[in-house]
Every structure is written in C-alpha cells, then in structure tokens.
PDB file of N, CA and C in Angstrom:
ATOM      1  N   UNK A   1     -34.376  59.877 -46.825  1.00  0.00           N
ATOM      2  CA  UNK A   1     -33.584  58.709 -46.538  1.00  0.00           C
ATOM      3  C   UNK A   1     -33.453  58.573 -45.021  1.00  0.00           C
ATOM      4  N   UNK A   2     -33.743  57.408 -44.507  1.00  0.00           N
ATOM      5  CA  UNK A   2     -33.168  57.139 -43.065  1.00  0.00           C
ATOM      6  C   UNK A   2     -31.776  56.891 -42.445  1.00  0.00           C
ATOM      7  N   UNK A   3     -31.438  57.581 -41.363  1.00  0.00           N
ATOM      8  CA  UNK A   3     -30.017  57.855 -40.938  1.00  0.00           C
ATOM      9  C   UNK A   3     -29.176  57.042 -41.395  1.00  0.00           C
ATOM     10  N   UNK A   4     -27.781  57.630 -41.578  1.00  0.00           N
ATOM     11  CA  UNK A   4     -26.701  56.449 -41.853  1.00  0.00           C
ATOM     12  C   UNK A   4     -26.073  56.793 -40.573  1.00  0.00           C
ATOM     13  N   UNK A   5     -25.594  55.081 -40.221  1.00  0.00           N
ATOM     14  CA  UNK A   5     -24.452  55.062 -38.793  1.00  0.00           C
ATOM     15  C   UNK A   5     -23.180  54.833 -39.652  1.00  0.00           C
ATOM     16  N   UNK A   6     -22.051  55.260 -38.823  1.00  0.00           N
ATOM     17  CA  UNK A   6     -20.352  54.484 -38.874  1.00  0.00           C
ATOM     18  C   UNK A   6     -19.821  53.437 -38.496  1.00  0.00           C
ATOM     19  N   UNK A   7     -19.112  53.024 -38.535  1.00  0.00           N
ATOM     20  CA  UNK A   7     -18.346  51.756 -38.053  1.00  0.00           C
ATOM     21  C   UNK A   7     -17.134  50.954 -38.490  1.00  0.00           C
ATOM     22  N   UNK A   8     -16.097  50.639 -37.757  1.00  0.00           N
ATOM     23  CA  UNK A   8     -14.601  50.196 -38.279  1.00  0.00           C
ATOM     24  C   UNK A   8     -14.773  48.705 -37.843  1.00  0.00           C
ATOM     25  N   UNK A   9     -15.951  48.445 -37.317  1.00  0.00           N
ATOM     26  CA  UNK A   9     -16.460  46.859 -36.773  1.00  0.00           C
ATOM     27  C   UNK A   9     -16.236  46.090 -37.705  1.00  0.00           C
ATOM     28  N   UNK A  10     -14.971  44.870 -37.626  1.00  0.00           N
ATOM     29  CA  UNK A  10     -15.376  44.398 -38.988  1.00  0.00           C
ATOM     30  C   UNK A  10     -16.600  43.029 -38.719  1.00  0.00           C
ATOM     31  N   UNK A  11     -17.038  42.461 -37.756  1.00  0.00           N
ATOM     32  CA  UNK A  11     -17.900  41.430 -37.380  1.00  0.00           C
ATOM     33  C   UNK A  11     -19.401  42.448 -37.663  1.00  0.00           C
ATOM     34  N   UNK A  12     -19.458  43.657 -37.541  1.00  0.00           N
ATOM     35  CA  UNK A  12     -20.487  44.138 -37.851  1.00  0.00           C
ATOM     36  C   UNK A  12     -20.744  44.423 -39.504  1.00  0.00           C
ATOM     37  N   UNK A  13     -19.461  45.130 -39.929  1.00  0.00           N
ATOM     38  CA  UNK A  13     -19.660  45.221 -41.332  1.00  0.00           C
ATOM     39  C   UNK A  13     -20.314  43.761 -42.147  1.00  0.00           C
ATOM     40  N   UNK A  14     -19.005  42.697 -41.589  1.00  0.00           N
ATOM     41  CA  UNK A  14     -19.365  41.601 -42.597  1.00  0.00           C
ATOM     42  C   UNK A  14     -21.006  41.080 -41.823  1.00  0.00           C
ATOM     43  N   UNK A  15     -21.223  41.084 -40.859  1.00  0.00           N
ATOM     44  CA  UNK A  15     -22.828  40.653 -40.765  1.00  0.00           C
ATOM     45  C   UNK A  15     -24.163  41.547 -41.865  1.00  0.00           C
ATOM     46  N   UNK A  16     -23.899  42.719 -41.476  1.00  0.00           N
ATOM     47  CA  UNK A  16     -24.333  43.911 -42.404  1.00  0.00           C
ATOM     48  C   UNK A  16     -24.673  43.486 -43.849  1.00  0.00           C
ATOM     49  N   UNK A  17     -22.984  43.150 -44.460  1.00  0.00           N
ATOM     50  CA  UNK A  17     -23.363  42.758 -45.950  1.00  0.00           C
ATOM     51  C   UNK A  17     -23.992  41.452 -46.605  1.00  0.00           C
ATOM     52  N   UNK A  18     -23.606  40.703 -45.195  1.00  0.00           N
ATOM     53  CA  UNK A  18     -24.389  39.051 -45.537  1.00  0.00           C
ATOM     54  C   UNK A  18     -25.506  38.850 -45.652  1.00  0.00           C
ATOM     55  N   UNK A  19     -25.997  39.705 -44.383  1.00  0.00           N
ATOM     56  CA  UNK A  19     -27.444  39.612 -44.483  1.00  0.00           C
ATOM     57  C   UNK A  19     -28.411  40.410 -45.790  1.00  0.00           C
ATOM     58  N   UNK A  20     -27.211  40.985 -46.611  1.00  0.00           N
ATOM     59  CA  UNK A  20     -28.010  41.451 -47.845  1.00  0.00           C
ATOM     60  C   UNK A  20     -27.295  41.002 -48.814  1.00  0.00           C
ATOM     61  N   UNK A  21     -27.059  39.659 -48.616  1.00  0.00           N
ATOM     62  CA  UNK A  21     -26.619  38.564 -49.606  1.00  0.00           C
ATOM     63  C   UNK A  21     -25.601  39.651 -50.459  1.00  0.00           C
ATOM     64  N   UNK A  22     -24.815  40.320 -49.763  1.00  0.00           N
ATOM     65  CA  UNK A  22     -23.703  41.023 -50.801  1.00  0.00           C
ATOM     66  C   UNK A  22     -21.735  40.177 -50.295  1.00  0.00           C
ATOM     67  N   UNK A  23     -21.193  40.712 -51.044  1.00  0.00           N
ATOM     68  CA  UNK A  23     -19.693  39.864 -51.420  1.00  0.00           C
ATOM     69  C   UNK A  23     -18.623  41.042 -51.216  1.00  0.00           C
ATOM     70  N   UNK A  24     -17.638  41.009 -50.520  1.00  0.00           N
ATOM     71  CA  UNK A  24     -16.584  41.593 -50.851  1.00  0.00           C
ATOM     72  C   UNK A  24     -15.894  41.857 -52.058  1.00  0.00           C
ATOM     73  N   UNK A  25     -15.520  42.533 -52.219  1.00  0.00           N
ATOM     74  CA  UNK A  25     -15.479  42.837 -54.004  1.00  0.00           C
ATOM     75  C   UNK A  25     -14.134  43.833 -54.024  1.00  0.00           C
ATOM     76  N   UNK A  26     -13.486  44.047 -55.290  1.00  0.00           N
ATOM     77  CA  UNK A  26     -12.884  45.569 -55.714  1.00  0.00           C
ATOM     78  C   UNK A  26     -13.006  45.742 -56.753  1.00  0.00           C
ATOM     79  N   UNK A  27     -13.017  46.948 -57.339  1.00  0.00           N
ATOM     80  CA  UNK A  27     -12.815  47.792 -58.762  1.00  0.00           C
ATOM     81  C   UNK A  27     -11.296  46.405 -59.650  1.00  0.00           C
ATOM     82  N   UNK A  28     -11.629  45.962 -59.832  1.00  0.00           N
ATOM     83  CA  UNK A  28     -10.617  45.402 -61.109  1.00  0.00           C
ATOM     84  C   UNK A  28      -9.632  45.849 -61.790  1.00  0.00           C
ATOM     85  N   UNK A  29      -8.521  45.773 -61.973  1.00  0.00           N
ATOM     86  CA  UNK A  29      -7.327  46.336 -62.680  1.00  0.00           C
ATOM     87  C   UNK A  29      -6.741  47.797 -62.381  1.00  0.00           C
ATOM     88  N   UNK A  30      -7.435  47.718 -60.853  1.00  0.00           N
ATOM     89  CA  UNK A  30      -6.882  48.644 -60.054  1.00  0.00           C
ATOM     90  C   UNK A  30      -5.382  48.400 -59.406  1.00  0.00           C
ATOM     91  N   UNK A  31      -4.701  49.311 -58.441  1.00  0.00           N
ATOM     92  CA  UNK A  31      -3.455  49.005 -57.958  1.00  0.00           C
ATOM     93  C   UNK A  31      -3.780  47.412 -57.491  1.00  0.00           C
ATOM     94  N   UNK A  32      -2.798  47.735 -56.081  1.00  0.00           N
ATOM     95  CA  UNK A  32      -3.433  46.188 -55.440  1.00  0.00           C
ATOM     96  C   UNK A  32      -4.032  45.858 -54.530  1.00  0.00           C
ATOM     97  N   UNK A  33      -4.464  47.150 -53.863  1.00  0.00           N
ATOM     98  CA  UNK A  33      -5.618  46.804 -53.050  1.00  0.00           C
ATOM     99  C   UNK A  33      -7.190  46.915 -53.728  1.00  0.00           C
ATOM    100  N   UNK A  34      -6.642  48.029 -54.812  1.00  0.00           N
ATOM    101  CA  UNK A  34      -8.342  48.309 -55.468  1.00  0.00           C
ATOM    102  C   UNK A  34      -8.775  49.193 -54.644  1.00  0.00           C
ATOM    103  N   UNK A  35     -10.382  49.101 -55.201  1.00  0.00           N
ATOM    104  CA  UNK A  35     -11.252  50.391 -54.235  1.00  0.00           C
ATOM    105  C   UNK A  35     -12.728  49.586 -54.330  1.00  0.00           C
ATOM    106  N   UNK A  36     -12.574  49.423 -52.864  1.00  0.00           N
ATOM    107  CA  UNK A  36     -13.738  48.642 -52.276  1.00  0.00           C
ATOM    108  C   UNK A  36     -14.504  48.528 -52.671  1.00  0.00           C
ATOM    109  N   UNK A  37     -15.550  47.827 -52.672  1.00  0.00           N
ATOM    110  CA  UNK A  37     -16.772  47.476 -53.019  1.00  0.00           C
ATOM    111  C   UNK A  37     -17.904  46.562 -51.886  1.00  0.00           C
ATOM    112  N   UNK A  38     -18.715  46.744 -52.244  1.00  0.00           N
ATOM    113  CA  UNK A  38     -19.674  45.700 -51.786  1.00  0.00           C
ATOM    114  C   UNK A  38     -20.335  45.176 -53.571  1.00  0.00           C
ATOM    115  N   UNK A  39     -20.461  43.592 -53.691  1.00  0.00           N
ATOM    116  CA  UNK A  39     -21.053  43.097 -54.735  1.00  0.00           C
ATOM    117  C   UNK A  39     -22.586  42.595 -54.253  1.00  0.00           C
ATOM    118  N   UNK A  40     -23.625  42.906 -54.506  1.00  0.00           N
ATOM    119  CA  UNK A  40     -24.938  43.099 -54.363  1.00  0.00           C
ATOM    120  C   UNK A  40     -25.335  41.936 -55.965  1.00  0.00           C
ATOM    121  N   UNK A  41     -25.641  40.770 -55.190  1.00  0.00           N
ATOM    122  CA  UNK A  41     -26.550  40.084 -56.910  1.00  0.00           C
ATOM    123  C   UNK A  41     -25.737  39.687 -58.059  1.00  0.00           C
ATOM    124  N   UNK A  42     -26.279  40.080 -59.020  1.00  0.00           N
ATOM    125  CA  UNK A  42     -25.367  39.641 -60.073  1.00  0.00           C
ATOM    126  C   UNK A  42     -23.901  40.235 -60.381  1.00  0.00           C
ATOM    127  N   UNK A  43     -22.663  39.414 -60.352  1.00  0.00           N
ATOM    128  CA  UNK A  43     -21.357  39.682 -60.420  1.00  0.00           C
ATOM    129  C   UNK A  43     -21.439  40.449 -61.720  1.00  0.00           C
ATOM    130  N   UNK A  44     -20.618  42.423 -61.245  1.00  0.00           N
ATOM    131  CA  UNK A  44     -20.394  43.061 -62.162  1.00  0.00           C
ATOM    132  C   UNK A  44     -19.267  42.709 -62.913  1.00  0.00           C
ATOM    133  N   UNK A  45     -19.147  42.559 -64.097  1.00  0.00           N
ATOM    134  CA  UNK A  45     -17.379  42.433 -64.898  1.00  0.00           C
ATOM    135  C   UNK A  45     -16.629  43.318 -64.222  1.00  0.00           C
ATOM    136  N   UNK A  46     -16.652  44.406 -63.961  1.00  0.00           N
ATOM    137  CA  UNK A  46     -15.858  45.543 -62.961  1.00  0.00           C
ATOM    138  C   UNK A  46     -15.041  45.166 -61.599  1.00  0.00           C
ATOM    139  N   UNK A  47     -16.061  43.675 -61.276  1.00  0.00           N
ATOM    140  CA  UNK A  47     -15.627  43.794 -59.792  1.00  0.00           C
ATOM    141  C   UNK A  47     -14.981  42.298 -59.585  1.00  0.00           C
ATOM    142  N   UNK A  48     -14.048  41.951 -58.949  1.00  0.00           N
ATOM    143  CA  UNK A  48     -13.134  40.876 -58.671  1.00  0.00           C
ATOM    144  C   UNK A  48     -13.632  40.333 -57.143  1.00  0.00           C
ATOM    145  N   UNK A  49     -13.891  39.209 -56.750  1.00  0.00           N
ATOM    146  CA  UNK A  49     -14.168  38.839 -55.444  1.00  0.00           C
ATOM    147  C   UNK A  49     -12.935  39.084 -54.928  1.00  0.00           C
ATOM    148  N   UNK A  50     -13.329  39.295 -53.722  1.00  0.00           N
ATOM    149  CA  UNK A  50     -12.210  39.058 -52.662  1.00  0.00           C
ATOM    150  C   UNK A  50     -13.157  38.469 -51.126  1.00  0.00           C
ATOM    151  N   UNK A  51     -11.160  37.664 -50.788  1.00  0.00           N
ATOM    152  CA  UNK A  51     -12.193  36.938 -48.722  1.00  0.00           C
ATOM    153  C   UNK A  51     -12.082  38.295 -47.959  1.00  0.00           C
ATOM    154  N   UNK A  52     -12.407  37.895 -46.923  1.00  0.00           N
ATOM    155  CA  UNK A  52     -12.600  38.889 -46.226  1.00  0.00           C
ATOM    156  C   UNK A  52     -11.301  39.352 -45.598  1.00  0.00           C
ATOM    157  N   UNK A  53     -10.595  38.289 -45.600  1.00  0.00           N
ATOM    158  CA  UNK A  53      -9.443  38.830 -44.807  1.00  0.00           C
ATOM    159  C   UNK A  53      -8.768  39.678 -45.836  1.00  0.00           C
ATOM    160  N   UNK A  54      -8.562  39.636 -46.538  1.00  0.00           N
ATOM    161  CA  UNK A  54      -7.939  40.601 -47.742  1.00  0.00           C
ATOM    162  C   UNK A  54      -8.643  42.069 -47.781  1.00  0.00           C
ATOM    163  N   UNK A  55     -10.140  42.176 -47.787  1.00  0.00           N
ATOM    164  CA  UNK A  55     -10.979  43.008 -47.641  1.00  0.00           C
ATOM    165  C   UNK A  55     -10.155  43.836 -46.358  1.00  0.00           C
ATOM    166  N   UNK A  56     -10.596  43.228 -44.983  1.00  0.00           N
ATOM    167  CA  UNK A  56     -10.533  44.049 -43.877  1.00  0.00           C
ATOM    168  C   UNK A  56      -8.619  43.898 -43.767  1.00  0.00           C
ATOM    169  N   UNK A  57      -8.011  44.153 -44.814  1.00  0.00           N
ATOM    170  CA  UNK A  57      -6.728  44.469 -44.676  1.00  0.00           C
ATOM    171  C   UNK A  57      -6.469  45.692 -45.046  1.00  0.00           C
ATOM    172  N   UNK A  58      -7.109  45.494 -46.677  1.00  0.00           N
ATOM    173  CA  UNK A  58      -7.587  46.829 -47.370  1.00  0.00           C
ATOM    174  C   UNK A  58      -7.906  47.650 -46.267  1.00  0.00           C
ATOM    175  N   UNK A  59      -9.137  47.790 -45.924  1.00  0.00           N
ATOM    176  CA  UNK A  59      -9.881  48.301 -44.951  1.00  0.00           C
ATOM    177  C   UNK A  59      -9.285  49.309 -43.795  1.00  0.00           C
ATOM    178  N   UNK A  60      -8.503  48.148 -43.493  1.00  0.00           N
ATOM    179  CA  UNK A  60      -7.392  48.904 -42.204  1.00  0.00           C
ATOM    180  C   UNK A  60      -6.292  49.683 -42.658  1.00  0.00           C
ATOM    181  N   UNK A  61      -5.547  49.362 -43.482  1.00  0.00           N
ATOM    182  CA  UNK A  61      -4.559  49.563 -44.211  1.00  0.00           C
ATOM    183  C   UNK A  61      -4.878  51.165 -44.613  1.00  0.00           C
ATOM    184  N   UNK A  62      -6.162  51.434 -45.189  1.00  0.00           N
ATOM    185  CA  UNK A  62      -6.649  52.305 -45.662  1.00  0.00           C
ATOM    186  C   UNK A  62      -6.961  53.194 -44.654  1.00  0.00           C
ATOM    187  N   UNK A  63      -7.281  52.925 -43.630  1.00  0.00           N
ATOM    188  CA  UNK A  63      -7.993  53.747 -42.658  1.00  0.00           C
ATOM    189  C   UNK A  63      -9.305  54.128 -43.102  1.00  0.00           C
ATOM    190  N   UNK A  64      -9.898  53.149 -43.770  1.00  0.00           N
ATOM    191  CA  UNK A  64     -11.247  53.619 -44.006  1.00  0.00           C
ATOM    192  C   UNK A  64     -12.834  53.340 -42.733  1.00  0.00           C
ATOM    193  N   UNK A  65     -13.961  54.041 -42.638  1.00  0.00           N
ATOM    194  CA  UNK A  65     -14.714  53.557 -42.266  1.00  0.00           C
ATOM    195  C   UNK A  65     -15.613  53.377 -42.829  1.00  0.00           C
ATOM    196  N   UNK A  66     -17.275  52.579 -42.353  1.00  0.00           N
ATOM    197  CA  UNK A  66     -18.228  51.841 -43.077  1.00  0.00           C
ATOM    198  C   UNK A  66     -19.607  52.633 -43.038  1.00  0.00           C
ATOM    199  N   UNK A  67     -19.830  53.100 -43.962  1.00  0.00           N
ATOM    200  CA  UNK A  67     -20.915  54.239 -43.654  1.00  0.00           C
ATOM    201  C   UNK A  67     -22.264  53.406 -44.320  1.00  0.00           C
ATOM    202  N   UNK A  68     -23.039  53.454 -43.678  1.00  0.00           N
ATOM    203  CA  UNK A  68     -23.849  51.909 -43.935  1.00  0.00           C
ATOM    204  C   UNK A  68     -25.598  53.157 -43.360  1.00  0.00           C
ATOM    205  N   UNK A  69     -27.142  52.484 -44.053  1.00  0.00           N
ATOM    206  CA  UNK A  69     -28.041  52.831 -43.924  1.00  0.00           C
ATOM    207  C   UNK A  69     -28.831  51.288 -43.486  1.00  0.00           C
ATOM    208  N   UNK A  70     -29.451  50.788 -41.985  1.00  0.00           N
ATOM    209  CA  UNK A  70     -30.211  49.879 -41.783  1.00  0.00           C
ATOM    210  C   UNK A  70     -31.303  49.650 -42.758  1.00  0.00           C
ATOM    211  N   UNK A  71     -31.975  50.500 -42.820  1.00  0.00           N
ATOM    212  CA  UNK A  71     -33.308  50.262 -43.139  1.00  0.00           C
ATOM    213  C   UNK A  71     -33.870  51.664 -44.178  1.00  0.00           C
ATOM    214  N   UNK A  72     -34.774  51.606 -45.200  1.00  0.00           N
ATOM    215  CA  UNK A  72     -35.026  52.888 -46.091  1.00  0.00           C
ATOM    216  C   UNK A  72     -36.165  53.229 -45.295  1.00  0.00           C
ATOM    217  N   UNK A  73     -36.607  54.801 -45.923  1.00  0.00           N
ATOM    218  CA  UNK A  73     -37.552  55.360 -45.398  1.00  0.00           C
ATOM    219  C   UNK A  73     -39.056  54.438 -45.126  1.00  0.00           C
ATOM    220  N   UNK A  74     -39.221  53.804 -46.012  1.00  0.00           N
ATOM    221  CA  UNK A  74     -40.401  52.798 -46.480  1.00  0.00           C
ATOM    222  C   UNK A  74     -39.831  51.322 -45.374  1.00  0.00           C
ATOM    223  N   UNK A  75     -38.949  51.812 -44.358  1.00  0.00           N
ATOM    224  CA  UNK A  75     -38.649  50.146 -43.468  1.00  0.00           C
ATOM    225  C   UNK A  75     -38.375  48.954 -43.988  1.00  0.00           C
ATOM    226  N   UNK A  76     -37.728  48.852 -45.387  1.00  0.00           N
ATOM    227  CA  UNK A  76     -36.647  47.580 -46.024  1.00  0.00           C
ATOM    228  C   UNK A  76     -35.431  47.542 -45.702  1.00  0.00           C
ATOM    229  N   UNK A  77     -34.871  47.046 -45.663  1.00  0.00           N
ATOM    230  CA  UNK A  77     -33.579  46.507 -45.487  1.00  0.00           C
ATOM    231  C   UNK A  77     -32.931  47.459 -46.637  1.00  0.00           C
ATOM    232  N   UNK A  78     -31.898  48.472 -46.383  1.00  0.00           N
ATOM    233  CA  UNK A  78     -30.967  49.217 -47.055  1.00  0.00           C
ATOM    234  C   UNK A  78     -29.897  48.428 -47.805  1.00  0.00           C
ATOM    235  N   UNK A  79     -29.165  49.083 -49.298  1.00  0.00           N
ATOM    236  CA  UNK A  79     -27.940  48.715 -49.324  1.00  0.00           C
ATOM    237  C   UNK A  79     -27.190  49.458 -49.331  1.00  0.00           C
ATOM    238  N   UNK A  80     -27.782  51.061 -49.029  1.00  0.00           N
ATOM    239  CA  UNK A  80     -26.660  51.981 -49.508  1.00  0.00           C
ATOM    240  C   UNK A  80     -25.484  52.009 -48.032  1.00  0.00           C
ATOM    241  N   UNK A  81     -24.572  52.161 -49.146  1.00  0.00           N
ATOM    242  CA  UNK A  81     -23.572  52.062 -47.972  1.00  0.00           C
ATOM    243  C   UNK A  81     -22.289  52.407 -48.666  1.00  0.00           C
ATOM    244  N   UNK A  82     -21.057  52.785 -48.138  1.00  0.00           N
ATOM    245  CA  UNK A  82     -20.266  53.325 -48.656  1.00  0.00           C
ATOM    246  C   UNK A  82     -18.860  53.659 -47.874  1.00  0.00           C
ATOM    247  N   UNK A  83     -17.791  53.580 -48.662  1.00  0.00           N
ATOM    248  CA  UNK A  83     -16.159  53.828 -47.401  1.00  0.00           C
ATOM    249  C   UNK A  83     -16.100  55.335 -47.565  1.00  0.00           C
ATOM    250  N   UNK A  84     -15.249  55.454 -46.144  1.00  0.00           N
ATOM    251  CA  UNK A  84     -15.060  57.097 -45.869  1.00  0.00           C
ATOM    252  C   UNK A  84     -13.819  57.021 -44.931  1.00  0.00           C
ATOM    253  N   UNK A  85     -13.117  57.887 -45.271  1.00  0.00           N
ATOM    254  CA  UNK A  85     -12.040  58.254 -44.286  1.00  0.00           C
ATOM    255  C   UNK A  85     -12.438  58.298 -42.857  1.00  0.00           C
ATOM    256  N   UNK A  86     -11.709  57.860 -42.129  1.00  0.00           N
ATOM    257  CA  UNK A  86     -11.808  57.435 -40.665  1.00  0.00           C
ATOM    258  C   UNK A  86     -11.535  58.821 -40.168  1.00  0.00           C
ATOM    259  N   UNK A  87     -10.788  59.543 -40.775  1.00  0.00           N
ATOM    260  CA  UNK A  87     -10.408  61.154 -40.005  1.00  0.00           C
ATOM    261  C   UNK A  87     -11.535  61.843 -40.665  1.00  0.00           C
ATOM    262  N   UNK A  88     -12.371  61.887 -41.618  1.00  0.00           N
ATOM    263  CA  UNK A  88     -13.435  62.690 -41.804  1.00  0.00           C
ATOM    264  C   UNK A  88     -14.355  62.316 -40.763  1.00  0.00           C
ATOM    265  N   UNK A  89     -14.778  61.477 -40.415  1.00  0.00           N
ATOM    266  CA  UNK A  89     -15.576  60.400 -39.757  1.00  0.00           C
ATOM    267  C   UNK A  89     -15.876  61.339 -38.093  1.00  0.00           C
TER     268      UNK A  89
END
C-alpha cells in the first residue's frame, strides 16, 4: 500500500472526499454525533447524510484526525481513509 498522510485540514479533507465523489455520512441510530463516515457510491442503509458543517463539528468536537491514502500502489486515486485520535496522531 502507498503511504498514508494526516490532517485536521478541513478544506483539505472535504476536497479529498469530493474529488472521490464521496459524502459525509454517520453510522445511523448512533448517539448524536454518530461515528464518521465517508459515503463512497451507492447510499448504505447504515449511513445517514450529513453537511459538512455538522461533520467538521463532529470532527472537532471529537478531536479526531484524517488519515487518508492519495493514490494505491498501482497510481489510482485511493479511498482508504479513516478517523484517528489527534493525540495518537
């Protein structure tokens, strides 16, 4: 797999997920922030949209950061990506 970077950017995150046509999202019938998501394609039943500002509230609120892969070994456009504690980080 090719490197993953960090980032609490939220103009970078949300460019990141747009450009791979993905959606702010959460786990569903969770508390009330939920647990993040990125929605990739077809809307899972699991996952509830959310705007962004709600997202990067979560986000902050949480102290989470954005652990994100550019590109796969084979040079496509990545989606893996994933939240992580800002103090592990």
């Amino acid at each position: 797999m090719s490197s993953t970077q960090s980032t609490t950017d939220h103009k970078l995150i949300r460019k990141w997920v747009e450009a791979r046509d993905g959606r702010p999202s959460k786990v569903a019938g969770r508390d009330e922030g939920g647990i993040l998501r990125i929605d990739f394609g077809e809307r899972e039943e699991t996952l509830e949209k959310m705007s962004w500002d709600d997202f990067f509230e979560v986000f902050d609120d949480r102290q989470l950061a954005f652990l994100y892969q550019e590109k796969t070994e084979d040079g496509k456009p990545s989606r893996f990506n994933k939240f992580v504690s800002r103090k592990d980080n």
